[in-house]
C-alpha atoms as a PDB file:
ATOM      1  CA  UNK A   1      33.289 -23.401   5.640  1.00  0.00           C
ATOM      2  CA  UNK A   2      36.247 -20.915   5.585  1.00  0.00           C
ATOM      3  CA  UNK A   3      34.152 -18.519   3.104  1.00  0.00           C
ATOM      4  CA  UNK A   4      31.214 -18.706   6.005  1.00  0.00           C
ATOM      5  CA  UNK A   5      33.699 -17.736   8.155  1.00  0.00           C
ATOM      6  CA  UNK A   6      35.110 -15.024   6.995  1.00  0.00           C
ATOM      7  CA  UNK A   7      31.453 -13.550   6.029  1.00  0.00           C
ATOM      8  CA  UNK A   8      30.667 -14.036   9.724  1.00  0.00           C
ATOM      9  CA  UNK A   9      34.403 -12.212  10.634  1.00  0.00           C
ATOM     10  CA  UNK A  10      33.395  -9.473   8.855  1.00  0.00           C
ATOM     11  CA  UNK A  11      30.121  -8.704   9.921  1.00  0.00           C
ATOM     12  CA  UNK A  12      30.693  -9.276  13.132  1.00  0.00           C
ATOM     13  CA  UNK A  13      33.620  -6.155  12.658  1.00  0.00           C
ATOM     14  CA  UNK A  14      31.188  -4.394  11.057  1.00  0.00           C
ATOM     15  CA  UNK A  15      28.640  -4.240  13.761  1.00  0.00           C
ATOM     16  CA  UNK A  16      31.445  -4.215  16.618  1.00  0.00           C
ATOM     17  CA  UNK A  17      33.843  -6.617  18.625  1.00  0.00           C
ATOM     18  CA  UNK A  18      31.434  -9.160  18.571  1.00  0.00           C
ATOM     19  CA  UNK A  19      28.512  -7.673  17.568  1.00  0.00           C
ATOM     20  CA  UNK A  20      26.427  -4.796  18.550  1.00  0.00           C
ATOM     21  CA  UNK A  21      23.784  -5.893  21.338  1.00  0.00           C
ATOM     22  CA  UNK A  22      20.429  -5.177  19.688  1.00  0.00           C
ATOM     23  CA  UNK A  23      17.474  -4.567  21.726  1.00  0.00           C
ATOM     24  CA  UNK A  24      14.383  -6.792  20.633  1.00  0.00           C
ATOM     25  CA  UNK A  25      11.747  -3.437  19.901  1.00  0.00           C
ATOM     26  CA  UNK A  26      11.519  -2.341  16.441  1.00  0.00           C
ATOM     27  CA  UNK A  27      11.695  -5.687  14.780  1.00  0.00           C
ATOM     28  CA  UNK A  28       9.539  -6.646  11.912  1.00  0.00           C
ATOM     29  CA  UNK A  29       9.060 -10.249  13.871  1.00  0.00           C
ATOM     30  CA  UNK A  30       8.900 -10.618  17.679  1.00  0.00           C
ATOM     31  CA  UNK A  31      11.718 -12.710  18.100  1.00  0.00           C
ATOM     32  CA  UNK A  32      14.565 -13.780  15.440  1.00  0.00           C
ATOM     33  CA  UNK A  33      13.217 -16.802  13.489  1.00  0.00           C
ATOM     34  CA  UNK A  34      14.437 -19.496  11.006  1.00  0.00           C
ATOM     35  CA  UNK A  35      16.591 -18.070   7.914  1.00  0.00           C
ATOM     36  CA  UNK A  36      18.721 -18.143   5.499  1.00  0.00           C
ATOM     37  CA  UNK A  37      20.787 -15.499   4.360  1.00  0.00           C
ATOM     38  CA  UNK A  38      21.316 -16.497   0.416  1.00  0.00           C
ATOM     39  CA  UNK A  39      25.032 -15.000  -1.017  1.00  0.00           C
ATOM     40  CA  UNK A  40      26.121 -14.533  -4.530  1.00  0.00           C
ATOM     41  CA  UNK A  41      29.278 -16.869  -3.709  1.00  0.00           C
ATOM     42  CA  UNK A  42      26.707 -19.398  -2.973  1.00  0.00           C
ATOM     43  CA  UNK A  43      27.992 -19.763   0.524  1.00  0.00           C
ATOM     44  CA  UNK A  44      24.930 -19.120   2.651  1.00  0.00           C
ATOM     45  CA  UNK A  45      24.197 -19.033   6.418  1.00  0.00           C
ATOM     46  CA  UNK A  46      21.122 -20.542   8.488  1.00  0.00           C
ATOM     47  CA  UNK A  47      20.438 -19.487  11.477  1.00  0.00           C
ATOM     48  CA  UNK A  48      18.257 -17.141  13.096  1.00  0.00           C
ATOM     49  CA  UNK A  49      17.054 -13.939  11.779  1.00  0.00           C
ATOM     50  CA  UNK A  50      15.276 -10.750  11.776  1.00  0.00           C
ATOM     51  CA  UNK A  51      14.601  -7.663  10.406  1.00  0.00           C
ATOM     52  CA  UNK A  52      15.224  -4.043  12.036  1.00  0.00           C
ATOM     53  CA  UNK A  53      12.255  -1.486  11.054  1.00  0.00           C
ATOM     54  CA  UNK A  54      14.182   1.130  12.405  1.00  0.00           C
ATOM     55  CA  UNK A  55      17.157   1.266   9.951  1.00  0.00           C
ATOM     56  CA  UNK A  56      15.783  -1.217   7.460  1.00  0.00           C
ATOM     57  CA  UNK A  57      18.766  -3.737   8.001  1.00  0.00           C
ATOM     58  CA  UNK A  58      18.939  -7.534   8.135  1.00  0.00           C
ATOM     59  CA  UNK A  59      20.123  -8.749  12.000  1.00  0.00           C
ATOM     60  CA  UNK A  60      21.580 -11.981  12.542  1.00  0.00           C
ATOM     61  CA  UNK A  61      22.370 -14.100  15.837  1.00  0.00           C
ATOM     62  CA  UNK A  62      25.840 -15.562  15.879  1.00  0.00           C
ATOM     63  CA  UNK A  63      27.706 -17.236  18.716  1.00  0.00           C
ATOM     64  CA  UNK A  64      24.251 -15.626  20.822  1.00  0.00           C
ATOM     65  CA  UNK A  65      25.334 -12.043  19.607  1.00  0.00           C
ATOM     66  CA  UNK A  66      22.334 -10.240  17.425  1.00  0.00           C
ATOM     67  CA  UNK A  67      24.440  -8.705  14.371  1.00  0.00           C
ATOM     68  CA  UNK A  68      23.922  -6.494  12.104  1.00  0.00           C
ATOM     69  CA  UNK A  69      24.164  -7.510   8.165  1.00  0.00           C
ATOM     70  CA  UNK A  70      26.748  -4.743   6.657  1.00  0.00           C
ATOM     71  CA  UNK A  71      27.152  -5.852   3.039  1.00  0.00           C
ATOM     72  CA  UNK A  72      24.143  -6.107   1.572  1.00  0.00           C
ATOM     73  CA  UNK A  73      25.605  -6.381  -2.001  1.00  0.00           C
ATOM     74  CA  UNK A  74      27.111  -9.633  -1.177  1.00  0.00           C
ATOM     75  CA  UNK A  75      23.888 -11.320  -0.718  1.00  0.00           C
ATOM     76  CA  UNK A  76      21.392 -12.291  -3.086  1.00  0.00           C
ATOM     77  CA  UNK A  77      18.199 -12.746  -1.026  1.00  0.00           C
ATOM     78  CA  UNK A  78      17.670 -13.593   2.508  1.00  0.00           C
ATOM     79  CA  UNK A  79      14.485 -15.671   3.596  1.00  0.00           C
ATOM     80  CA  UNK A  80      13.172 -14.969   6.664  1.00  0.00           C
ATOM     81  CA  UNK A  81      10.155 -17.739   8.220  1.00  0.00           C
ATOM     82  CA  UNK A  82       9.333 -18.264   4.193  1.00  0.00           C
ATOM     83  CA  UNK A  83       9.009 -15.061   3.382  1.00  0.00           C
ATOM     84  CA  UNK A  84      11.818 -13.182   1.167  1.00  0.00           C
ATOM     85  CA  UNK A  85      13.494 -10.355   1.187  1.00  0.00           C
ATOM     86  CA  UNK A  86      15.885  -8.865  -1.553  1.00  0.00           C
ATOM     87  CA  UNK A  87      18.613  -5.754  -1.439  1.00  0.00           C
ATOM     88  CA  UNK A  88      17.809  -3.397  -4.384  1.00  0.00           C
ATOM     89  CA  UNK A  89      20.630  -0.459  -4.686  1.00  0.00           C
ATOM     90  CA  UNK A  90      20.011   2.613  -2.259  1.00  0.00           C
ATOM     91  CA  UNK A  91      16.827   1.170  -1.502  1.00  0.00           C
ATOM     92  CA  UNK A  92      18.060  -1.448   1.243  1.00  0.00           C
ATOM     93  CA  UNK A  93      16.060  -4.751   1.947  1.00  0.00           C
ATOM     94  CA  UNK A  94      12.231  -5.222   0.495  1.00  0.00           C
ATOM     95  CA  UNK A  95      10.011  -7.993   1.384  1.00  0.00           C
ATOM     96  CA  UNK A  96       8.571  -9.580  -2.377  1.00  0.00           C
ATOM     97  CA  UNK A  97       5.312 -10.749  -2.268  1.00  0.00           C
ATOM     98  CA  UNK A  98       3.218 -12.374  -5.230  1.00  0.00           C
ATOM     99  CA  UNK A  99       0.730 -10.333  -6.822  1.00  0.00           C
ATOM    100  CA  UNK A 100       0.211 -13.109  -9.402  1.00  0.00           C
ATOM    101  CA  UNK A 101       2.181 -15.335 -11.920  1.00  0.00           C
ATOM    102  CA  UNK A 102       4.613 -12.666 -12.791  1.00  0.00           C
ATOM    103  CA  UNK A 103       4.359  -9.707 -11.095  1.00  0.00           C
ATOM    104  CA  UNK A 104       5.037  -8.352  -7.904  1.00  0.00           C
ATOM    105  CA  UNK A 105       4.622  -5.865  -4.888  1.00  0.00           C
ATOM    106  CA  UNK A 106       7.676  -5.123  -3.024  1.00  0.00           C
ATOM    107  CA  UNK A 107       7.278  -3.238   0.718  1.00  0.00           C
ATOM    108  CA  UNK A 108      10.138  -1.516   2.118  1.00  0.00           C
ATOM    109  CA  UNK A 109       9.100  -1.928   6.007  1.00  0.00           C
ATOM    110  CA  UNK A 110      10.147   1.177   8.146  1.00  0.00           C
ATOM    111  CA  UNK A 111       8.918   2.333  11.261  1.00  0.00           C
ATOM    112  CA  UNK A 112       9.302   4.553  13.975  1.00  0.00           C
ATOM    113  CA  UNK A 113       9.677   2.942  17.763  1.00  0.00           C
ATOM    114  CA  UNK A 114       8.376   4.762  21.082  1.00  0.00           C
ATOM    115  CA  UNK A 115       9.523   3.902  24.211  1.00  0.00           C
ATOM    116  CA  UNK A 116       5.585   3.730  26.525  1.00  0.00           C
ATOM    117  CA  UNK A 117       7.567   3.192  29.888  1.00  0.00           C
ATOM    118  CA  UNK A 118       7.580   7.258  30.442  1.00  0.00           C
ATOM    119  CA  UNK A 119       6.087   7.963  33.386  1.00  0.00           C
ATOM    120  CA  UNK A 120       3.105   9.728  32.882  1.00  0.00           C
ATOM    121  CA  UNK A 121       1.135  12.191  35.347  1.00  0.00           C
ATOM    122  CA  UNK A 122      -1.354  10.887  37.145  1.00  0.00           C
ATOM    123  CA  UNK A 123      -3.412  13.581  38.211  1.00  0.00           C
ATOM    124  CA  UNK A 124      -2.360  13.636  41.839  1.00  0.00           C
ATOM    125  CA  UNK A 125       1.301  15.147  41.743  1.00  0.00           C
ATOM    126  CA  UNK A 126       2.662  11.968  41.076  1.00  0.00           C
ATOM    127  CA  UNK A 127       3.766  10.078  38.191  1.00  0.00           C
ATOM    128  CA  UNK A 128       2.742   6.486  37.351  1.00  0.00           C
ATOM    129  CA  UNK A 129       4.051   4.665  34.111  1.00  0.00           C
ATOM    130  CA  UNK A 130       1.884   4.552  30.706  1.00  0.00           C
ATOM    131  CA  UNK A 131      -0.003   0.735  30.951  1.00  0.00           C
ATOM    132  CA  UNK A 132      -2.002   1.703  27.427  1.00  0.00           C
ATOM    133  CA  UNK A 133       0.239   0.016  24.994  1.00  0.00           C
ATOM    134  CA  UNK A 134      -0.683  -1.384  21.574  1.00  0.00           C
ATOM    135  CA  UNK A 135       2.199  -2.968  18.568  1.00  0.00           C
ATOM    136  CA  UNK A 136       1.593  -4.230  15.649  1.00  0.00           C
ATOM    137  CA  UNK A 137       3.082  -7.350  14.565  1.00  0.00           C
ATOM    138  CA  UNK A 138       2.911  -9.840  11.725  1.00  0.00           C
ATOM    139  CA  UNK A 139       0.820 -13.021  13.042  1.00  0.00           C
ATOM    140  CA  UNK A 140       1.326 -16.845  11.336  1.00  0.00           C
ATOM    141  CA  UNK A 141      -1.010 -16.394   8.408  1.00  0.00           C
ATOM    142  CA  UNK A 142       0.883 -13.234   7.309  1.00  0.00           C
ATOM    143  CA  UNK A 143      -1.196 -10.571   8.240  1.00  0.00           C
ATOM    144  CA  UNK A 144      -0.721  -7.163  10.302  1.00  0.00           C
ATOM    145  CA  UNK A 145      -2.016  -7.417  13.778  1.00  0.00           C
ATOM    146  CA  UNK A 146      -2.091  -5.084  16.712  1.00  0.00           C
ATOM    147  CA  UNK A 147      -1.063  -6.737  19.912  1.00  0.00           C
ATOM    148  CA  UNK A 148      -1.101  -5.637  23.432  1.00  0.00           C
ATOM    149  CA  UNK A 149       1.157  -5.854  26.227  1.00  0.00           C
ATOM    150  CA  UNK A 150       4.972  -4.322  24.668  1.00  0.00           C
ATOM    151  CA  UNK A 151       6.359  -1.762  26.330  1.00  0.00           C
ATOM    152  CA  UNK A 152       7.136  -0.207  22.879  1.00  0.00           C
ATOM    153  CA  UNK A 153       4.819   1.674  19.912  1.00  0.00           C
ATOM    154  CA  UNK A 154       6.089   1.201  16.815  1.00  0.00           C
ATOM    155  CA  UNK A 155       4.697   3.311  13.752  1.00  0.00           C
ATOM    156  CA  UNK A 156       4.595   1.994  10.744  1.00  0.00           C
ATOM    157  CA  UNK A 157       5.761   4.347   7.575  1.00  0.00           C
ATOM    158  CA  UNK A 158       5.981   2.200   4.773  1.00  0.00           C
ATOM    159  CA  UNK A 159       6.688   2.437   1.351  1.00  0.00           C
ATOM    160  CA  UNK A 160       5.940  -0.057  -1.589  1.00  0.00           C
ATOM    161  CA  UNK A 161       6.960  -0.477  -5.067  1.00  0.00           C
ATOM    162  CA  UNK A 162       6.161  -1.978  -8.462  1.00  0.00           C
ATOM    163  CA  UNK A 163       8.523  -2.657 -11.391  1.00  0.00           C
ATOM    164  CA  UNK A 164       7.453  -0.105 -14.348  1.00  0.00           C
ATOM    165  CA  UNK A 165       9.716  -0.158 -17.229  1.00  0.00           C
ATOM    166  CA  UNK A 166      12.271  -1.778 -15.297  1.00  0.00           C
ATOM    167  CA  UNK A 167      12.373   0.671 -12.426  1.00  0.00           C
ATOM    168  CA  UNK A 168      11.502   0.091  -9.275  1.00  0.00           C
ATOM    169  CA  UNK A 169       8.191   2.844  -8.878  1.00  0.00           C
ATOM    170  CA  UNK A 170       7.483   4.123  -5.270  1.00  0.00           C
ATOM    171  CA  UNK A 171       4.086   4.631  -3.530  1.00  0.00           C
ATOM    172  CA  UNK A 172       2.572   5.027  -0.189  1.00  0.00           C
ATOM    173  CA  UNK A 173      -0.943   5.878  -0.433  1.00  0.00           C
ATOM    174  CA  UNK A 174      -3.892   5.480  -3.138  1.00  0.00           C
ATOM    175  CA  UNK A 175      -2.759   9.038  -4.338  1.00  0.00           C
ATOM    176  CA  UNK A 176       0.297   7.674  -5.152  1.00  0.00           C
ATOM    177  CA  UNK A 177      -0.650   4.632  -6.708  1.00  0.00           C
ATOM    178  CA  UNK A 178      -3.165   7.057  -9.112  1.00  0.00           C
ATOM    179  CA  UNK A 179      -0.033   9.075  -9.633  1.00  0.00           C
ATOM    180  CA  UNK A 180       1.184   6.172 -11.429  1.00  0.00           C
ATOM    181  CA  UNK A 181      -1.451   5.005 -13.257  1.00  0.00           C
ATOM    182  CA  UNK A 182      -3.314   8.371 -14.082  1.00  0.00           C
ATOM    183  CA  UNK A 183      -5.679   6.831 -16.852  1.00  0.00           C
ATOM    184  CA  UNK A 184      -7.127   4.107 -14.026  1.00  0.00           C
ATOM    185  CA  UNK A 185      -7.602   6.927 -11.732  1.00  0.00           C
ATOM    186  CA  UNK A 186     -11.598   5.872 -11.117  1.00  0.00           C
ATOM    187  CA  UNK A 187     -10.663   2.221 -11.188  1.00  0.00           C
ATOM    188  CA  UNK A 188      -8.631   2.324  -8.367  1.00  0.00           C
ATOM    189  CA  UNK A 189     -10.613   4.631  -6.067  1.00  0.00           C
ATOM    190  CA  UNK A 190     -13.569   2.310  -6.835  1.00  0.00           C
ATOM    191  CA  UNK A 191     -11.817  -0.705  -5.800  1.00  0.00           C
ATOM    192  CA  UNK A 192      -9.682   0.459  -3.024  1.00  0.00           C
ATOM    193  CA  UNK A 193     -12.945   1.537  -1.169  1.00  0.00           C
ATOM    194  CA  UNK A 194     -14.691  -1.584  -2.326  1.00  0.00           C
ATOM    195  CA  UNK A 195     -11.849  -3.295  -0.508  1.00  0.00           C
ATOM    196  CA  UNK A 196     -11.623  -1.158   2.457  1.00  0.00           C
ATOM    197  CA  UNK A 197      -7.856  -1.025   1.612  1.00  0.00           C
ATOM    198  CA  UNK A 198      -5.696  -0.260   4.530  1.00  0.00           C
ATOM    199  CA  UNK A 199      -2.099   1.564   2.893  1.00  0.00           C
ATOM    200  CA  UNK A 200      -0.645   1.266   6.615  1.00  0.00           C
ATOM    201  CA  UNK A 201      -1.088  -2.620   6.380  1.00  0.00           C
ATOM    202  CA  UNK A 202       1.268  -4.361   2.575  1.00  0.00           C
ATOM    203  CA  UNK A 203      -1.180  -7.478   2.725  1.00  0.00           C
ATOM    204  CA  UNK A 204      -4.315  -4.776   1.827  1.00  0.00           C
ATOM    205  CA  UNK A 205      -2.328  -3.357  -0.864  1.00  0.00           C
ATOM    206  CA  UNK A 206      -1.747  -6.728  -2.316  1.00  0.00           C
ATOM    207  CA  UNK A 207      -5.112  -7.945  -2.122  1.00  0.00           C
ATOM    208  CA  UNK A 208      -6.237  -4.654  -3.724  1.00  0.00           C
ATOM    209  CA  UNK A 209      -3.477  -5.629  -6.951  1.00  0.00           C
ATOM    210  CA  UNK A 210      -4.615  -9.090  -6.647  1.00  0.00           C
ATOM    211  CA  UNK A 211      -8.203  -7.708  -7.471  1.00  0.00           C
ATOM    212  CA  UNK A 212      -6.966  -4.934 -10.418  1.00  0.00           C
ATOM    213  CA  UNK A 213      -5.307  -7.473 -12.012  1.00  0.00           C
ATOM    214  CA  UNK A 214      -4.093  -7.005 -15.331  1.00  0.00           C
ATOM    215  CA  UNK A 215      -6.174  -3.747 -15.064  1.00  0.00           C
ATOM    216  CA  UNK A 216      -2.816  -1.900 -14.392  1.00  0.00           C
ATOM    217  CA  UNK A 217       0.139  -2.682 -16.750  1.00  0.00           C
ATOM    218  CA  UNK A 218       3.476  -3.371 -14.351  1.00  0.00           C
ATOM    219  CA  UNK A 219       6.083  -6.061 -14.427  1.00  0.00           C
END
C-alpha cells in the first residue's frame, strides 16, 4: 500500500498539485474506463483509465483528478477495458493486438483534435456556430466508428508496427507495408483491395495480416 502510494505521490507531482485537469476531447475512449496500470514492482493500480491521442500518454483518475502517467518505464503494461497497451522506448504507449498465435500488430494511436464550436459565417453578416460535427470513436466490439454529436474533430494519424528481427518496424500506409516486404509487393496490393483495407482504421490492418498470414515473415 505505501509503494501505491508513493507511485500515486509522484504522478500526481508530475502532472501538477493534484493533477492537471484534463479536458475529455482527444481521448482514445469517451470516458475513462476500467484498468489496470501493471508495474514492474508488481504493485499495480485499478481504477479508471484512458488514453490521450493528443500526446500519446496514459491518464488516470485519482481522488476525482484525471492525471497524467509520467514514468512510463516503471510500468510494464497497462490494460485498458481488456485491451493492452505496452511502453516501448521513445516510442511511448502501443495498443497490442493478436494477429495470430505468435505474432502481433502494435498501433501507436495519435491524433489531432479540432475545436467545431467556432462560429462560422452564416451568410447574412452574422455568425452562427458549426452544428456539422462527426468523431470517431472505438465502439464495444472493437471497431472504429464515426459518431455524431461532439463538439470536437479528432484526426486520426496513426502509425503501426511489426517486430522484424527484433525491431520494432514502422508503417502507415500499404506503401509502407510493401516497403517492408518488397518481394510480396503484388500480394499485398491484391489483398489489401480484396479487403477494402482502411490504413486510417488498426482493426482493417489486422484483418488484412490476419488474411496474409504466414505469407509475410515477422515475429
Amino acid at each position: 500500500m505505501k509503494n501505491l502510494t508513493i507511485f500515486l505521490v509522484l504522478a500526481t507531482i508530475c502532472a501538477g498539485a493534484y493533477g492537471q485537469q484534463i479536458e475529455n476531447t482527444g481521448n482514445l475512449f469517451p470516458e475513462f474506463r476500467d484498468g489496470t496500470i501493471n508495474r514492474v514492482s508488481g504493485k499495480d493500480f485499478n481504477g479508471k483509465i484512458n488514453y490521450d491521442l493528443t500526446t500519446g500518454k496514459i491518464l488516470f483518475i485519482h481522488s476525482g483528478q484525471p492525471l497524467t502517467l509520467e514514468n512510463p518505464e516503471v510500468v510494464t503494461n497497462v490494460i485498458i477495458d481488456g485491451r493492452q497497451f505496452i511502453p516501448v522506448g521513445n516510442i511511448g504507449f502501443m495498443e497490442k493486438m493478436a494477429v495470430d498465435n505468435h505474432r502481433s500488430l502494435y498501433v501507436k494511436w495519435e491524433g489531432t483534435v479540432k475545436s467545431l464550436n467556432a462560429a462560422s459565417n452564416s451568410g447574412y453578416g452574422a455568425s452562427a456556430p458549426s452544428t456539422k460535427v462527426d468523431e470517431m470513436h472505438i465502439t464495444e466490439d472493437g471497431r472504429a466508428n464515426t459518431l455524431s454529436g461532439s463538439s470536437h474533430e479528432v484526426a486520426y494519424k496513426n502509425t503501426y508496427f511489426i517486430v522484424q528481427d527484433g525491431q520494432y518496424a514502422p508503417f502507415k500506409n500499404a506503401k509502407g507495408l510493401i516497403k517492408l516486404f518488397p518481394e510480396n509487393k503484388s500480394l499485398i496490393r491484391e489483398y489489401a483491395a480484396d479487403l477494402n483495407t482502411d490504413f486510417k482504421d488498426p482493426y482493417s490492418v489486422r484483418s488484412l495480416l490476419v488474411a496474409l498470414g504466414d505469407k509475410l515473415e515477422y515475429q
